[in-house]
PDB file of N, CA and C in Angstrom:
ATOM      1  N   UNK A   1       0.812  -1.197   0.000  1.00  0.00           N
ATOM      2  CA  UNK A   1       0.000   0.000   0.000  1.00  0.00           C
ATOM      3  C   UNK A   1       0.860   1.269   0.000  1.00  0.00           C
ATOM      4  N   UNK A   2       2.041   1.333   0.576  1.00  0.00           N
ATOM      5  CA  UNK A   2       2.839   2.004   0.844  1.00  0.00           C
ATOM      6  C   UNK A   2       3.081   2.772  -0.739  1.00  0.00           C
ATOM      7  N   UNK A   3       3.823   1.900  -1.105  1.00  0.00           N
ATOM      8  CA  UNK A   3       4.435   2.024  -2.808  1.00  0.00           C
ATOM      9  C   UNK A   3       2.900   2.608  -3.470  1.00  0.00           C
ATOM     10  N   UNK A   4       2.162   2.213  -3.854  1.00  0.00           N
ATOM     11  CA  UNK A   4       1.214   2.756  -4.489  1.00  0.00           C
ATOM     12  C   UNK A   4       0.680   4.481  -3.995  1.00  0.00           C
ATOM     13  N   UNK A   5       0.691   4.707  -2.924  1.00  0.00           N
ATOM     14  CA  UNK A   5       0.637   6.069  -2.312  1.00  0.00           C
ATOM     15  C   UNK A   5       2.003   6.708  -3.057  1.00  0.00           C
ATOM     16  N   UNK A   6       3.196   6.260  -2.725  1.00  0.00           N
ATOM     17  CA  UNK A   6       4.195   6.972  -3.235  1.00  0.00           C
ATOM     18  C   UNK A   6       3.833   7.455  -4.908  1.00  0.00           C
ATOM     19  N   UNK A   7       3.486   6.489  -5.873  1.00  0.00           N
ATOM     20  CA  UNK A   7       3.195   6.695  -6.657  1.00  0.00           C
ATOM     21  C   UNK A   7       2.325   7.798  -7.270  1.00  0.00           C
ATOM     22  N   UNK A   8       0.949   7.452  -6.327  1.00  0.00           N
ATOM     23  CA  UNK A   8      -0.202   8.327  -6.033  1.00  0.00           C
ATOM     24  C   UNK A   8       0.373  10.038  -5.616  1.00  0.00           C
ATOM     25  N   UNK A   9       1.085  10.200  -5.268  1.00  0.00           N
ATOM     26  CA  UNK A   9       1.410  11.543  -4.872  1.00  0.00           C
ATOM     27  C   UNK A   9       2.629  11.851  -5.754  1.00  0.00           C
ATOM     28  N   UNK A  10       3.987  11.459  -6.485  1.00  0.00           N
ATOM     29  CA  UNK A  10       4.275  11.414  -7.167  1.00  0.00           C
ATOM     30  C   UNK A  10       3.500  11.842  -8.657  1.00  0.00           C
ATOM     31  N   UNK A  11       2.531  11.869  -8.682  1.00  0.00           N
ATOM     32  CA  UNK A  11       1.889  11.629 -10.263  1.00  0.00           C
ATOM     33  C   UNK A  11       1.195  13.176 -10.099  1.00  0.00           C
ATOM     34  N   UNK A  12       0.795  13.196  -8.348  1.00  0.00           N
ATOM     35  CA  UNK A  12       0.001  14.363  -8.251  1.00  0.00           C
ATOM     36  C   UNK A  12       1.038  15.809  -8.106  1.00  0.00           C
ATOM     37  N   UNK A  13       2.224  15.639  -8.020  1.00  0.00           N
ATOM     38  CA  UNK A  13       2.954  16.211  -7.431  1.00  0.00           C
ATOM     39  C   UNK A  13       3.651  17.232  -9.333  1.00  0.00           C
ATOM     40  N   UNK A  14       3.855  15.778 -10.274  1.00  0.00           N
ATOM     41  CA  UNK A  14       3.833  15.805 -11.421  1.00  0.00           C
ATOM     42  C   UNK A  14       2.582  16.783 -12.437  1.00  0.00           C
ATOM     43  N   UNK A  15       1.911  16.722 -11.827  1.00  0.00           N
ATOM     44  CA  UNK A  15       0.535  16.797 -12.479  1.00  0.00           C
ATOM     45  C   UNK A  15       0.625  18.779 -12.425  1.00  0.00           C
ATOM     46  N   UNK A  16       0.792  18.827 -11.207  1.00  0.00           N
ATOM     47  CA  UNK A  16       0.822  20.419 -10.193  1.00  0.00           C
ATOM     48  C   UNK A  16       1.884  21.135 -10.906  1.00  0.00           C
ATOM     49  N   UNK A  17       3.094  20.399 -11.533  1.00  0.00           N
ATOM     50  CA  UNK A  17       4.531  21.070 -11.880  1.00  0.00           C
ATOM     51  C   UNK A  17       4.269  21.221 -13.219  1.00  0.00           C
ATOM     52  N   UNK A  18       3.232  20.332 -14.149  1.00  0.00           N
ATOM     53  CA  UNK A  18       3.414  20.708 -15.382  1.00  0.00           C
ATOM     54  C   UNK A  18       1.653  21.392 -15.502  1.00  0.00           C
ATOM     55  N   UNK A  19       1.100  21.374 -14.935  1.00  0.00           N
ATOM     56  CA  UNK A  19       0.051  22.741 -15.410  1.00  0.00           C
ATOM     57  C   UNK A  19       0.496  24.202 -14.817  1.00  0.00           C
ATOM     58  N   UNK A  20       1.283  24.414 -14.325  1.00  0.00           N
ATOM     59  CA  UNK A  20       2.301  25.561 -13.640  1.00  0.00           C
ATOM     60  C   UNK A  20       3.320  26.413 -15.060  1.00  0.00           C
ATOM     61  N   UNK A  21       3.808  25.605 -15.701  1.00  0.00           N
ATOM     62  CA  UNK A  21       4.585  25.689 -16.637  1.00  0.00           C
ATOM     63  C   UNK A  21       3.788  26.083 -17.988  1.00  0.00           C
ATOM     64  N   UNK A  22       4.229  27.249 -18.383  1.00  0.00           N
ATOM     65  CA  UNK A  22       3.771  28.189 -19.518  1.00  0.00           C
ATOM     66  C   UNK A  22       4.719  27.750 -21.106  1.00  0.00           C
ATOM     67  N   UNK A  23       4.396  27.664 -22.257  1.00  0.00           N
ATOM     68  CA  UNK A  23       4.951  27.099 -23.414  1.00  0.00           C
ATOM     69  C   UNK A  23       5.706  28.747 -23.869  1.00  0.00           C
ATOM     70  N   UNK A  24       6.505  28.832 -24.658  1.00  0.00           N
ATOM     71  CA  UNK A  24       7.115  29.677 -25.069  1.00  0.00           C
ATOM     72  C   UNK A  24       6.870  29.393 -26.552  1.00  0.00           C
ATOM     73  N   UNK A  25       6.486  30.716 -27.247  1.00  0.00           N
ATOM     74  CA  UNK A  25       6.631  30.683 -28.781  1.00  0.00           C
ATOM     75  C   UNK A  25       7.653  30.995 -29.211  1.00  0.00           C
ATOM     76  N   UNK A  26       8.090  30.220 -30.404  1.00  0.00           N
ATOM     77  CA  UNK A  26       9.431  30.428 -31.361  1.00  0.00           C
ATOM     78  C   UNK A  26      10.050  31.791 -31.961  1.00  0.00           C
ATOM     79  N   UNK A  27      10.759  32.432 -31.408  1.00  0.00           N
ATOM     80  CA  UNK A  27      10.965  33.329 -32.852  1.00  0.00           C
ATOM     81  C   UNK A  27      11.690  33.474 -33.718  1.00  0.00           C
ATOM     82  N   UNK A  28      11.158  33.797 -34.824  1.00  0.00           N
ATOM     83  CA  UNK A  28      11.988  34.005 -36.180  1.00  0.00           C
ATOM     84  C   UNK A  28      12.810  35.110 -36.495  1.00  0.00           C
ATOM     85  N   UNK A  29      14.262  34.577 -36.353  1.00  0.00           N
ATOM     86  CA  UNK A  29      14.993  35.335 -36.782  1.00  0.00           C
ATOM     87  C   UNK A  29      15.382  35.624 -38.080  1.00  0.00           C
ATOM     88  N   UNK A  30      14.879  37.001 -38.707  1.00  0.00           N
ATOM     89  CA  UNK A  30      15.052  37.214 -39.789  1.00  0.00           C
ATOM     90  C   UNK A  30      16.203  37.075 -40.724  1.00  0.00           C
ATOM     91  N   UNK A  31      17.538  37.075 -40.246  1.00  0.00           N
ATOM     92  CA  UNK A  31      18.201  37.407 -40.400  1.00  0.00           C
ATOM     93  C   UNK A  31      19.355  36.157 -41.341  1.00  0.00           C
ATOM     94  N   UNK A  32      18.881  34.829 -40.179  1.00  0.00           N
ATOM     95  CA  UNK A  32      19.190  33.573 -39.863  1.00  0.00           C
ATOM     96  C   UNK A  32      18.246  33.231 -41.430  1.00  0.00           C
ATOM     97  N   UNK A  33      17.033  33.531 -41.242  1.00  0.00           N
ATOM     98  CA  UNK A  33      16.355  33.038 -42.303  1.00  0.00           C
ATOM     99  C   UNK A  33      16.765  33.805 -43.759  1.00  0.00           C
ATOM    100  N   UNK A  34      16.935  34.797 -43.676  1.00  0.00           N
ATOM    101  CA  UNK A  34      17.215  35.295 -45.661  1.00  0.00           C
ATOM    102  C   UNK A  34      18.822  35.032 -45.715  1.00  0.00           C
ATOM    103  N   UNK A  35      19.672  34.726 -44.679  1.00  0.00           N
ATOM    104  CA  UNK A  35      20.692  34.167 -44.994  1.00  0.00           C
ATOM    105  C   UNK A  35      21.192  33.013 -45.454  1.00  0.00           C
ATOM    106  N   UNK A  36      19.990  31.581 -44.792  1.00  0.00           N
ATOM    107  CA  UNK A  36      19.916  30.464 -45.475  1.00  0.00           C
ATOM    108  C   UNK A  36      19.666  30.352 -47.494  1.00  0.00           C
ATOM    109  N   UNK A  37      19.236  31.477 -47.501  1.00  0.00           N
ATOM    110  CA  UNK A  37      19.139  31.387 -48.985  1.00  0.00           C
ATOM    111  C   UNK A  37      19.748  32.079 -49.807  1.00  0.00           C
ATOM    112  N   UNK A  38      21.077  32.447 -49.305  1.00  0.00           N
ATOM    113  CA  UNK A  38      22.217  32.781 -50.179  1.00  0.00           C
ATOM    114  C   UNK A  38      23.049  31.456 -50.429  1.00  0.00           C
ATOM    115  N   UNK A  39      23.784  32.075 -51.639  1.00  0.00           N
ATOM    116  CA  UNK A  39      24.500  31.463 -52.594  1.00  0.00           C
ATOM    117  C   UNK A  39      25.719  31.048 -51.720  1.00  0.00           C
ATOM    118  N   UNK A  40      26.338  29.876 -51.714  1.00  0.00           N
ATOM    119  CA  UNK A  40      27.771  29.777 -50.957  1.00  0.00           C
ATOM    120  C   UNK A  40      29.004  29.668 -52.359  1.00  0.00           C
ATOM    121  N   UNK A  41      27.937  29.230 -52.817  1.00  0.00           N
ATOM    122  CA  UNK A  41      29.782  28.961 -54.322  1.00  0.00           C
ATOM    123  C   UNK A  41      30.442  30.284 -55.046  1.00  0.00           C
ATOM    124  N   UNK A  42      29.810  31.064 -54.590  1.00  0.00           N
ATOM    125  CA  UNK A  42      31.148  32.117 -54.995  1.00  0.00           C
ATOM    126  C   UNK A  42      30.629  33.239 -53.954  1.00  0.00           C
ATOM    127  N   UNK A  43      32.175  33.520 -53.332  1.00  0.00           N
ATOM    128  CA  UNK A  43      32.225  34.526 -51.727  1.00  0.00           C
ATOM    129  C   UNK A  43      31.503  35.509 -52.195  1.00  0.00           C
ATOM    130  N   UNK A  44      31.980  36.619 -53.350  1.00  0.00           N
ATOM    131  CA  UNK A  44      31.069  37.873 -53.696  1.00  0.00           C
ATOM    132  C   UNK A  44      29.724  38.015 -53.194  1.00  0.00           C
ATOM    133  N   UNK A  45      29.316  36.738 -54.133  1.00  0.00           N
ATOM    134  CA  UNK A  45      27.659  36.897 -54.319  1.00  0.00           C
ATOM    135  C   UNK A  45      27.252  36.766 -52.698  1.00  0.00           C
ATOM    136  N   UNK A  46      28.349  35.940 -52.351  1.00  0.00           N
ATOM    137  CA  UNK A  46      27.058  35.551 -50.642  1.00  0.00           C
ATOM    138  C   UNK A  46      27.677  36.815 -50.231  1.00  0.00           C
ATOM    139  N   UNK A  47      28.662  37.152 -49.864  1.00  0.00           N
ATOM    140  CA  UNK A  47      28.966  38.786 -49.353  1.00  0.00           C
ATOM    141  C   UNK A  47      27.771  39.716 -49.615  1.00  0.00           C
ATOM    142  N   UNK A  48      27.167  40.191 -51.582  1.00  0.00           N
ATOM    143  CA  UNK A  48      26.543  40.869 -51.284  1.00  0.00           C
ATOM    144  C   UNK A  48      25.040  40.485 -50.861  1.00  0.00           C
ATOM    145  N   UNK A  49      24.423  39.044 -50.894  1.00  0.00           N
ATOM    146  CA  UNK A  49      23.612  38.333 -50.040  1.00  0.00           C
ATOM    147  C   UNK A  49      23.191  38.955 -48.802  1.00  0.00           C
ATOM    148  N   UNK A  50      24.344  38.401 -48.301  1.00  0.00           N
ATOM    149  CA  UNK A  50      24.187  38.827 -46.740  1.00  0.00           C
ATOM    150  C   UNK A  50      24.175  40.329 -46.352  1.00  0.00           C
ATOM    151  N   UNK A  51      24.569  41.095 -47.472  1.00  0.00           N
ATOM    152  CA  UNK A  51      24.323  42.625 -46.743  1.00  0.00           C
ATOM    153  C   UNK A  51      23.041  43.073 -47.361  1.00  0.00           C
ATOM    154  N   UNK A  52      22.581  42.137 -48.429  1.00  0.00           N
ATOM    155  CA  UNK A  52      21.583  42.563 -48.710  1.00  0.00           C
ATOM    156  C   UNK A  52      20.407  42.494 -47.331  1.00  0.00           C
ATOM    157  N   UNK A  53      20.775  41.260 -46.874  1.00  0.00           N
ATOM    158  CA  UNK A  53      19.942  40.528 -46.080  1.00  0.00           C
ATOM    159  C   UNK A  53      19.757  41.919 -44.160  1.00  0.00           C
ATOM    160  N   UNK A  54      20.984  41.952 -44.138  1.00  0.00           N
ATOM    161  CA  UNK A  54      20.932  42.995 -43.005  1.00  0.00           C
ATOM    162  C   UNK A  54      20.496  44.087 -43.324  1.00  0.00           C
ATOM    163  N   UNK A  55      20.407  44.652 -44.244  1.00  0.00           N
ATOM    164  CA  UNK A  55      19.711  45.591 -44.870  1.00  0.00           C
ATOM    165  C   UNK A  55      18.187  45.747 -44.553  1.00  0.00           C
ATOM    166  N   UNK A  56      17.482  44.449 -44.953  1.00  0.00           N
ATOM    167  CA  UNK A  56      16.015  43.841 -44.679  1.00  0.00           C
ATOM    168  C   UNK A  56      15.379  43.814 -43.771  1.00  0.00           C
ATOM    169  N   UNK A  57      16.393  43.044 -42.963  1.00  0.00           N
ATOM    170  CA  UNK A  57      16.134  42.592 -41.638  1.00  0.00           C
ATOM    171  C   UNK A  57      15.902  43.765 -40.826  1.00  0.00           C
ATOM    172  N   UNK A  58      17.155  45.111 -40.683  1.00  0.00           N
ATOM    173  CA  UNK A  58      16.880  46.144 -40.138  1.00  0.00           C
ATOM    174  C   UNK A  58      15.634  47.118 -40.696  1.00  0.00           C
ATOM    175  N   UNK A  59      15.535  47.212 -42.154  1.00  0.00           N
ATOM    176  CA  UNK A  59      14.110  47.383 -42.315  1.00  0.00           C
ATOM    177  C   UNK A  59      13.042  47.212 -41.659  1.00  0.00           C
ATOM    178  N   UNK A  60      12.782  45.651 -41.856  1.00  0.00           N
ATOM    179  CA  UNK A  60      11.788  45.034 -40.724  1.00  0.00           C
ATOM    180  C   UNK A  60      11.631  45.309 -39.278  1.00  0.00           C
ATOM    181  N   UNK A  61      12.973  45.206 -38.871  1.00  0.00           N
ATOM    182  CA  UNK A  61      12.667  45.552 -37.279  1.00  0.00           C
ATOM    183  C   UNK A  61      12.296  46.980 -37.477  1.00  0.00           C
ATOM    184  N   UNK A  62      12.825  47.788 -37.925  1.00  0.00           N
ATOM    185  CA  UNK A  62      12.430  49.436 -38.192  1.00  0.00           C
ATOM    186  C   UNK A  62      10.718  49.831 -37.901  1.00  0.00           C
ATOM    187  N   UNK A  63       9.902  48.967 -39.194  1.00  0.00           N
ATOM    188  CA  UNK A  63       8.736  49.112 -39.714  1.00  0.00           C
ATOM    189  C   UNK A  63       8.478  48.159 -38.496  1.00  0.00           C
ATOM    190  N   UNK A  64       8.245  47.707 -37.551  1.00  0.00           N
ATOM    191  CA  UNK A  64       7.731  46.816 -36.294  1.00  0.00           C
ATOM    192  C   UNK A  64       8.274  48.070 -35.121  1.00  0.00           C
ATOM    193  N   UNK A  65       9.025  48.465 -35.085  1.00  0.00           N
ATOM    194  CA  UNK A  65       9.394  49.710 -34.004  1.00  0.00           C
ATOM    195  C   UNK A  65      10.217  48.404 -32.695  1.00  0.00           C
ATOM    196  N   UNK A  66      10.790  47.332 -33.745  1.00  0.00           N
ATOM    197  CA  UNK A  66      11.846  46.692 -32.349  1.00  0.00           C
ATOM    198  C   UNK A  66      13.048  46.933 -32.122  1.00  0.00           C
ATOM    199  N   UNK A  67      13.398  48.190 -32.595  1.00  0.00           N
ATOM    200  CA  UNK A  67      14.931  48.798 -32.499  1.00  0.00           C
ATOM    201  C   UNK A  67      15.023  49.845 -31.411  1.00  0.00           C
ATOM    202  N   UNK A  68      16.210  49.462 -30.516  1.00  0.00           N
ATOM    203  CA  UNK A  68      16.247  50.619 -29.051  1.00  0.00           C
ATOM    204  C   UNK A  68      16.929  51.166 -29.490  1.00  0.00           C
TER     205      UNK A  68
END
């Protein structure tokens, strides 16, 4: 009887810790993302890629007002 109580409060104890706990949403980093879709086979092009890409990105945060 013992063991089964342990269990019994264990499960409840479990139960209390994960309805307590809040999920976190993902975010997308812009930055990470228009960079995956540059070119790697010749340096130039991904060079001007990627500044194209920071370019954007600071756009975006701009037009959202997430820049301090």
């Amino acid at each position: 009887m013992g063991t089964k109580n342990m269990i019994i409060v264990a499960v409840f104890i479990f139960c209390i810790i994960s309805s307590q706990m809040e999920s976190v949403e993902p975010q997308v980093d812009c930055f990470d993302a228009c960079v995956t879709g540059c070119p790697l086979t010749n340096s130039r092009f991904t060079q001007r890629c990627e500044r194209k890409c920071q370019i954007r990105c600071n756009l975006d945060s701009m037009a959202d007002g997430n820049l301090d």
